[in-house]
C-alpha atoms as a PDB file:
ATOM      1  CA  UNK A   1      30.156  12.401  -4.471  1.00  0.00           C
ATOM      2  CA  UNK A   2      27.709  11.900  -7.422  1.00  0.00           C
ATOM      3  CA  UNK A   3      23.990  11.943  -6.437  1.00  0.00           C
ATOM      4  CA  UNK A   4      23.638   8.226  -8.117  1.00  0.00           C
ATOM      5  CA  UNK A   5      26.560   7.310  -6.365  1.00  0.00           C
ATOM      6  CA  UNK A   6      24.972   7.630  -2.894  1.00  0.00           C
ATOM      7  CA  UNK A   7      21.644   6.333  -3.716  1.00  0.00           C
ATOM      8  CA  UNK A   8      23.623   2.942  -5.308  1.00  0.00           C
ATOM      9  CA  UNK A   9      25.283   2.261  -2.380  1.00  0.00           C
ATOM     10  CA  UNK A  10      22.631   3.004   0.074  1.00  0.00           C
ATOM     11  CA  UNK A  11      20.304   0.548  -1.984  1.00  0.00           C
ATOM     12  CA  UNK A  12      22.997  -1.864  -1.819  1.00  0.00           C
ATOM     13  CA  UNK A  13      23.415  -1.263   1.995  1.00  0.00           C
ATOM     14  CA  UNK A  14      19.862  -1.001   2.875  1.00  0.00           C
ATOM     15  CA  UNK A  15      19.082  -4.650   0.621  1.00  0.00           C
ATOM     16  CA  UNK A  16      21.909  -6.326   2.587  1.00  0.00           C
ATOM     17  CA  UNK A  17      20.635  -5.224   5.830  1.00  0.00           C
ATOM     18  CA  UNK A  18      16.936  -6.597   5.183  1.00  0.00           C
ATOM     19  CA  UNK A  19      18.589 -10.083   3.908  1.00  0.00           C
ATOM     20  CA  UNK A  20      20.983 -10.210   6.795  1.00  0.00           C
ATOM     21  CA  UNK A  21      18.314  -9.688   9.259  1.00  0.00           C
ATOM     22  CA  UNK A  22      15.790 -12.017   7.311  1.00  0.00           C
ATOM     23  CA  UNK A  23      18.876 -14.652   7.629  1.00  0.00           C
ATOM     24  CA  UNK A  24      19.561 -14.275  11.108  1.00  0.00           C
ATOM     25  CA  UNK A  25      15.836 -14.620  12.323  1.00  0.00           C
ATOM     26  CA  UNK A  26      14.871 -17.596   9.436  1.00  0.00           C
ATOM     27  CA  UNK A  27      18.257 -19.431   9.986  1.00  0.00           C
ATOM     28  CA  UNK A  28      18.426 -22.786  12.710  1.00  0.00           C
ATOM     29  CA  UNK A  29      20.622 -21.859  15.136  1.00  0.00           C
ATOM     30  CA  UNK A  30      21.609 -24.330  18.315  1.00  0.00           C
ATOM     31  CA  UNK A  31      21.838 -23.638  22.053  1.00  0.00           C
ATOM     32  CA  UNK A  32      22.587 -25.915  24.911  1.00  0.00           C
ATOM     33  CA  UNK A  33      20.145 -25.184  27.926  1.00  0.00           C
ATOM     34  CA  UNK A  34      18.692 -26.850  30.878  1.00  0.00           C
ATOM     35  CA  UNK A  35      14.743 -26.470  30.765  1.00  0.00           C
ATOM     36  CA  UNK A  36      12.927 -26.127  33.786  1.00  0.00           C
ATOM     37  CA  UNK A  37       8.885 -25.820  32.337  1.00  0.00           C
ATOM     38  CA  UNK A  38       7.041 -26.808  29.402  1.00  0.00           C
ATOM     39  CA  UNK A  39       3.838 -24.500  29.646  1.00  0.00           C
ATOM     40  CA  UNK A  40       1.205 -23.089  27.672  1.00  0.00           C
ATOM     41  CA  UNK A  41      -0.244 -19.707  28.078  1.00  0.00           C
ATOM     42  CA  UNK A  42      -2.493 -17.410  27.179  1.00  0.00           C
ATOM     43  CA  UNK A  43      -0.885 -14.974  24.537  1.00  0.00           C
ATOM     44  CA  UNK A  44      -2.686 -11.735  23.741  1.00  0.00           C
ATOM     45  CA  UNK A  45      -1.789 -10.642  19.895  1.00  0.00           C
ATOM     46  CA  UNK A  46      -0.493  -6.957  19.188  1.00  0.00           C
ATOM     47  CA  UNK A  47       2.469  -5.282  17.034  1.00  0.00           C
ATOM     48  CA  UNK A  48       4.476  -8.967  17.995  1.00  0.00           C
ATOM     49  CA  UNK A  49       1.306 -10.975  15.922  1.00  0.00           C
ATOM     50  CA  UNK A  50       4.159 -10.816  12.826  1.00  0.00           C
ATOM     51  CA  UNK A  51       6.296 -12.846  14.935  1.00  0.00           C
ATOM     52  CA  UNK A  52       4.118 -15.782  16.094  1.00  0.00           C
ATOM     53  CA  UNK A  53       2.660 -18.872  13.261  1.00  0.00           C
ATOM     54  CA  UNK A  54      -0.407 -18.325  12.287  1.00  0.00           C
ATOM     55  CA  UNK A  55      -3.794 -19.593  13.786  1.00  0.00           C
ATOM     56  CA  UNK A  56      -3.459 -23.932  14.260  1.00  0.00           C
ATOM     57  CA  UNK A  57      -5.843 -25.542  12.514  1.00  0.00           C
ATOM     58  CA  UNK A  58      -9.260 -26.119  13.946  1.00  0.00           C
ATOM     59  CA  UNK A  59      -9.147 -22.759  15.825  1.00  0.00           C
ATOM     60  CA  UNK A  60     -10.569 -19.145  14.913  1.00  0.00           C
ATOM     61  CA  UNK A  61      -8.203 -16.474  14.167  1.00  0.00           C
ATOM     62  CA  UNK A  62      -8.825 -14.194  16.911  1.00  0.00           C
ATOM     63  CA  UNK A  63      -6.600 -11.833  19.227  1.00  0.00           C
ATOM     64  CA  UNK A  64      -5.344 -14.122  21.645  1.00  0.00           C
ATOM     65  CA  UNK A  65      -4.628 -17.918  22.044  1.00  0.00           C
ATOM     66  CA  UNK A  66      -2.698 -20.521  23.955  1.00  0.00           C
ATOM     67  CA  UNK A  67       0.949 -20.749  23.052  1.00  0.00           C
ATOM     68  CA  UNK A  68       3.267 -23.667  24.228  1.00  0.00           C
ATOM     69  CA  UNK A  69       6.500 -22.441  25.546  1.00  0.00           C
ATOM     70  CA  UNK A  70       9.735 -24.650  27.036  1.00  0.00           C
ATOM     71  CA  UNK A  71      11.611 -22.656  30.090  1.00  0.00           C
ATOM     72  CA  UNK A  72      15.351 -23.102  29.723  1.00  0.00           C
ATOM     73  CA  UNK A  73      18.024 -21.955  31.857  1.00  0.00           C
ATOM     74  CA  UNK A  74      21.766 -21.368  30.061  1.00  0.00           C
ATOM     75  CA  UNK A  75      24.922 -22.970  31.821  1.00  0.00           C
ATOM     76  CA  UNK A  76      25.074 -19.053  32.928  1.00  0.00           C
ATOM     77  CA  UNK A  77      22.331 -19.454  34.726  1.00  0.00           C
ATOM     78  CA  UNK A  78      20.277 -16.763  32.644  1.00  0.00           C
ATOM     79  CA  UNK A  79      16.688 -17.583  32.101  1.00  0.00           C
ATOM     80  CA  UNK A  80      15.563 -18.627  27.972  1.00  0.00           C
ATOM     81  CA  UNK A  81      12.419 -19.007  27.226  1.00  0.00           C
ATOM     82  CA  UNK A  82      11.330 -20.513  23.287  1.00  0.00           C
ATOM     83  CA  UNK A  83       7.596 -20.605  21.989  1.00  0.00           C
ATOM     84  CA  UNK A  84       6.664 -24.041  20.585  1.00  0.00           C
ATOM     85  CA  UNK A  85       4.501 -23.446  17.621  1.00  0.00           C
ATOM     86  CA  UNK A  86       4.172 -25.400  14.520  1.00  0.00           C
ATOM     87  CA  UNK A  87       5.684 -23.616  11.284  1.00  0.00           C
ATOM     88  CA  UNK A  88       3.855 -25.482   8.393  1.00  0.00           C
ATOM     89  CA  UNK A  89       5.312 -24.290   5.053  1.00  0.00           C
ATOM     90  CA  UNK A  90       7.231 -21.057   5.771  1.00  0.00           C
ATOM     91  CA  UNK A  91       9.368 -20.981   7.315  1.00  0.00           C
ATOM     92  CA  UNK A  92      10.121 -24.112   5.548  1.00  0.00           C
ATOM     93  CA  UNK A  93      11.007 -26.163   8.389  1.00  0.00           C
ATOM     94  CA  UNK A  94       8.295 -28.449   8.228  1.00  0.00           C
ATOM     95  CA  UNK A  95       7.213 -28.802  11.816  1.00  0.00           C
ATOM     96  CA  UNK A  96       4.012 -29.969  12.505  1.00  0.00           C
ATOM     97  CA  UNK A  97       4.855 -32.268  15.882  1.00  0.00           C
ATOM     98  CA  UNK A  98       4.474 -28.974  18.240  1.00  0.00           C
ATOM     99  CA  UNK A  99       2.549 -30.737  20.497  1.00  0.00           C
ATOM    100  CA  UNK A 100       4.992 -33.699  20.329  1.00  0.00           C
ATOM    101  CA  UNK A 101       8.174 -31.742  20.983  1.00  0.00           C
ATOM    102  CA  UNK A 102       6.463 -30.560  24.192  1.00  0.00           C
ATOM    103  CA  UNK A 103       6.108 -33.842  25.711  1.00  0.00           C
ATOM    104  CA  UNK A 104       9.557 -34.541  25.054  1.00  0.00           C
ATOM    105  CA  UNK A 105      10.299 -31.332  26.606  1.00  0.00           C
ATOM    106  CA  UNK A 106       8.347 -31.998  29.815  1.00  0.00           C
ATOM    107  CA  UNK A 107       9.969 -35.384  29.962  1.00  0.00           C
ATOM    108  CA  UNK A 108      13.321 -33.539  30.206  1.00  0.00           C
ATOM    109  CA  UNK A 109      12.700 -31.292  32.429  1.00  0.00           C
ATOM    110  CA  UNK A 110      15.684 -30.961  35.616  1.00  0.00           C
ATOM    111  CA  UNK A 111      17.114 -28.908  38.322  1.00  0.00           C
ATOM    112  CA  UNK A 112      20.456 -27.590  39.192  1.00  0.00           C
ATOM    113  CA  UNK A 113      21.525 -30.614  41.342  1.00  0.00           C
ATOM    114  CA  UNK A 114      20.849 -33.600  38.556  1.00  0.00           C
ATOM    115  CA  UNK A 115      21.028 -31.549  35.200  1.00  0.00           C
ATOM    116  CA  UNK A 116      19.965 -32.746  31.958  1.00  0.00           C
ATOM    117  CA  UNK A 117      21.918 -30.940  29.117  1.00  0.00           C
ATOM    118  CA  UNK A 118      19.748 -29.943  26.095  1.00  0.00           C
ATOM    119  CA  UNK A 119      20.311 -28.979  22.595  1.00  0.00           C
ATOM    120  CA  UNK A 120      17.643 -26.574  21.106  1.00  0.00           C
ATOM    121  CA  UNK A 121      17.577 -26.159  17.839  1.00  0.00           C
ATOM    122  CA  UNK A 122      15.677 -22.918  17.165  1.00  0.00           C
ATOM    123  CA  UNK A 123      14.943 -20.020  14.735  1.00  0.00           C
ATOM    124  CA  UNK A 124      13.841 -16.114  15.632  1.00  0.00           C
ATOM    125  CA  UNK A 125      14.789 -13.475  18.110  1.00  0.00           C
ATOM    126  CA  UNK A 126      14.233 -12.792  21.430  1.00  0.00           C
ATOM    127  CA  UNK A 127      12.717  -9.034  22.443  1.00  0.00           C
ATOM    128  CA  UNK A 128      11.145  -8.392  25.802  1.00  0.00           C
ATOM    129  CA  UNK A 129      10.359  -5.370  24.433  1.00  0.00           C
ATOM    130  CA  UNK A 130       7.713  -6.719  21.826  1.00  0.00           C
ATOM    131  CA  UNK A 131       7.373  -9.946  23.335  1.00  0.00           C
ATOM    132  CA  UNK A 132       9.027 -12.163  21.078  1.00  0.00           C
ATOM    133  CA  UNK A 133      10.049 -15.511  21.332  1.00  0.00           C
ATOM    134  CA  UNK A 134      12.428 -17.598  19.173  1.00  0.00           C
ATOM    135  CA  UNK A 135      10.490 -20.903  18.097  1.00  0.00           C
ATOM    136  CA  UNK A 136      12.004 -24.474  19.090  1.00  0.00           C
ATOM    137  CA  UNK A 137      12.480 -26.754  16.467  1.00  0.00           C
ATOM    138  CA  UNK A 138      13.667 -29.669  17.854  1.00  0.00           C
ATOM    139  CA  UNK A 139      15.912 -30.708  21.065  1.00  0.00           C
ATOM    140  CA  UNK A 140      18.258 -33.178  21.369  1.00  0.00           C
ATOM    141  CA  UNK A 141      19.807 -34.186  24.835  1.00  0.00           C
ATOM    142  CA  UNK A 142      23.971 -33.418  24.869  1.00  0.00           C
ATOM    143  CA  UNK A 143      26.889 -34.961  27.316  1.00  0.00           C
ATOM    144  CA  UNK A 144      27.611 -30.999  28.729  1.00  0.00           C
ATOM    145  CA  UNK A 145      27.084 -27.558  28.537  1.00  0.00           C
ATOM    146  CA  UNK A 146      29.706 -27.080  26.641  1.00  0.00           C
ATOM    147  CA  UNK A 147      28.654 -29.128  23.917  1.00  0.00           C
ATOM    148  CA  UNK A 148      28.779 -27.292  20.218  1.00  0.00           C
ATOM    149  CA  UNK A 149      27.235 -27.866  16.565  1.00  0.00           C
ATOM    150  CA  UNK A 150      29.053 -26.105  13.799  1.00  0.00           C
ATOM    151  CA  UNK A 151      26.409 -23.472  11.959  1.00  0.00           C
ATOM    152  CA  UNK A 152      26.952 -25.140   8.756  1.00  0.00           C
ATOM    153  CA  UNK A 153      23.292 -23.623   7.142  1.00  0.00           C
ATOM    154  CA  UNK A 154      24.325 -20.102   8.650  1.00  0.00           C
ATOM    155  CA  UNK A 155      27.442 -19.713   6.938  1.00  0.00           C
ATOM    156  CA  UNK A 156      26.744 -20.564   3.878  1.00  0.00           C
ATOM    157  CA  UNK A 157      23.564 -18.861   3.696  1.00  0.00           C
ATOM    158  CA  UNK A 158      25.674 -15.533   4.563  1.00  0.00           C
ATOM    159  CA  UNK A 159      28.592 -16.186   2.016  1.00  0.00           C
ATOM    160  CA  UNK A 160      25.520 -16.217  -0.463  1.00  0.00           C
ATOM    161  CA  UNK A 161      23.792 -12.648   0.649  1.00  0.00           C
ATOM    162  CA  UNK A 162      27.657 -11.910   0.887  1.00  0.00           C
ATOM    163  CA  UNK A 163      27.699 -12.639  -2.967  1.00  0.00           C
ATOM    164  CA  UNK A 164      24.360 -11.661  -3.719  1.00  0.00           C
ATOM    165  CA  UNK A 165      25.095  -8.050  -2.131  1.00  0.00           C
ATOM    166  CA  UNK A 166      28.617  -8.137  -4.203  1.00  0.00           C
ATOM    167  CA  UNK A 167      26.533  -9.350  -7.702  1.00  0.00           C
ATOM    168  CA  UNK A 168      23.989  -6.475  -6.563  1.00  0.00           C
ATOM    169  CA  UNK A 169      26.463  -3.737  -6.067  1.00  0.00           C
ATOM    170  CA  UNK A 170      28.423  -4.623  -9.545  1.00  0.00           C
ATOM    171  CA  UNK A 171      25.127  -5.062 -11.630  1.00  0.00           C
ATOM    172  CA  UNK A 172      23.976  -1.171 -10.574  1.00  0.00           C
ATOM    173  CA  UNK A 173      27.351   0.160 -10.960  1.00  0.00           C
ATOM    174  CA  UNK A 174      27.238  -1.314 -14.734  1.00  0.00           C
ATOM    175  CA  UNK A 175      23.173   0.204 -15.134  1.00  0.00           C
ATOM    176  CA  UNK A 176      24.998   3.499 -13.647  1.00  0.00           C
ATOM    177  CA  UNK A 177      27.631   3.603 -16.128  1.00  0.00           C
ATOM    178  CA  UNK A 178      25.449   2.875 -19.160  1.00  0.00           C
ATOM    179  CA  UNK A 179      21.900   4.376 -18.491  1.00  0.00           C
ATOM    180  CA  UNK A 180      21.422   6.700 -15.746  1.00  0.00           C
ATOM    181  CA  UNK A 181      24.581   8.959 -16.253  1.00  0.00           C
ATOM    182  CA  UNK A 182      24.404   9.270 -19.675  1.00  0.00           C
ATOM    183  CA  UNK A 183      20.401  10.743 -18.814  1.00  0.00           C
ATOM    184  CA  UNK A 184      22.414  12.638 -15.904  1.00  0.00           C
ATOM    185  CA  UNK A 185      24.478  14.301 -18.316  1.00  0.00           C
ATOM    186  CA  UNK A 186      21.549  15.063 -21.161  1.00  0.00           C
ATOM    187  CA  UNK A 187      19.371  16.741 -18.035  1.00  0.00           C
ATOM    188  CA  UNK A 188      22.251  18.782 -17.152  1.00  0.00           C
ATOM    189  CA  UNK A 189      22.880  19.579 -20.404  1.00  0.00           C
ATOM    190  CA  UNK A 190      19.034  20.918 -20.744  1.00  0.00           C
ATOM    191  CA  UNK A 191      19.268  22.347 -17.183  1.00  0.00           C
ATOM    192  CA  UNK A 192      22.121  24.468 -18.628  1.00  0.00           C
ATOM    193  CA  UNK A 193      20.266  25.541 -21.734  1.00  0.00           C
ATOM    194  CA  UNK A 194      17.111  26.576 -19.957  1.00  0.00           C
ATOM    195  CA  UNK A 195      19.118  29.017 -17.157  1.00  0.00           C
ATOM    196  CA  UNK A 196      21.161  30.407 -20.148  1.00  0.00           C
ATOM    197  CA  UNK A 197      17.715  31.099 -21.594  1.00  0.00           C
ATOM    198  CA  UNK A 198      16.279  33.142 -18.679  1.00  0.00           C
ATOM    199  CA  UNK A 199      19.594  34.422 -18.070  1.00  0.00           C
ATOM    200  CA  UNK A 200      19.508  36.216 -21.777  1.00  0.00           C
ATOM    201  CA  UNK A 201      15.882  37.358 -20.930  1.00  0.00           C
ATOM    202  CA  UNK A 202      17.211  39.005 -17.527  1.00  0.00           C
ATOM    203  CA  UNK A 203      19.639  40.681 -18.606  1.00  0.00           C
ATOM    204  CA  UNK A 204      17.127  42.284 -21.657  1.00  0.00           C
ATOM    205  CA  UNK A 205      14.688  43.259 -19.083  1.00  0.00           C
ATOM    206  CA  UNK A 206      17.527  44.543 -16.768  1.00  0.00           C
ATOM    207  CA  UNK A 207      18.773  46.921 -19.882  1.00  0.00           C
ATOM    208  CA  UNK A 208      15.732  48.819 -19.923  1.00  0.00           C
END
């Protein structure tokens, strides 16, 4: 396989990995929990400070603050938890009613005998590794657990990477074909002449 050959397609790879991962953490996604807490807490800032918002306004940047976060449960019964943090202008969500959403939160708040069926609407990951905490967006209360919203945003925000990577791949395989082979084939060429060069030379030396 041609040297330009594997560096094209592990370009291509390597650019649709970094968009598909940008997607999946900046894309809404929706769950259907039960929460159990709205809380703030002290959050102490290290490798994770990437994956919080940035300092609210009217505070000083500094290496820890209070986060709000909403306990859920799953219909599983396996524990969520989602920070509650204003986004601003990126991502472009818009939310600045943080403080809002976590009254509504605590007003929604049940147990397993008289549960109150939640909608999240949320963006991120979740790492207990790195702490990490998808943010809430909004919530909406639902009839069930088994209530679903179609990803409409998510799908067609991968069919465009999908095309993106596709328009990507074709584009290098046409600046392949005109620039950087014919260059590939000129340094070869000169690579040739050079070792027949100090091959002649050599074989001089080696006569004597």
């Amino acid at each position: 396989m041609a040297l330009f050959t594997i560096i094209k397609r592990t370009l291509v790879i390597s650019i649709i990995l970094i968009l598909a991962f940008f997607a999946h953490y900046t894309l809404p996604r929706n769950e259907v929990v039960r929460i159990v807490g709205a809380t703030e807490r002290l959050e102490t800032f290290g490798i994770n400070r990437f994956f919080f918002s940035g300092t609210p306004g009217g505070m000083a940047a500094g290496e820890s603050r209070d986060v709000r976060y909403i306990d859920t449960v799953r219909p599983s019964g396996e524990p969520r938890v989602f920070r509650n943090e204003d986004t601003g202008f990126w991502p472009p969500f818009l939310k600045f009613d943080a403080a809002d959403l976590q009254a509504r939160a605590r007003d929604q708040v049940s147990d397993a005998d008289d549960p109150k069926w939640i909608r999240v609407r949320y963006y991120g990951i979740r790492s207990q590794l790195f702490t990490i905490f998808p943010n809430a967006l909004n919530i909406r209360r639902v009839d069930g657990p088994d209530d679903t919203a179609v990803p409409w945003t998510r799908m067609i925000s991968f069919i465009a990477i999908l095309g993106f990577g596709l328009w990507l791949w074709l584009r290098l395989r046409v600046f392949g074909a005109e620039r950087v082979a014919p260059a590939l084939d000129r340094a070869s060429e000169r690579t040739g002449a050079v070792r027949a060069f100090f091959g002649r030379i050599r074989r001089l030396f080696s006569r004597r």
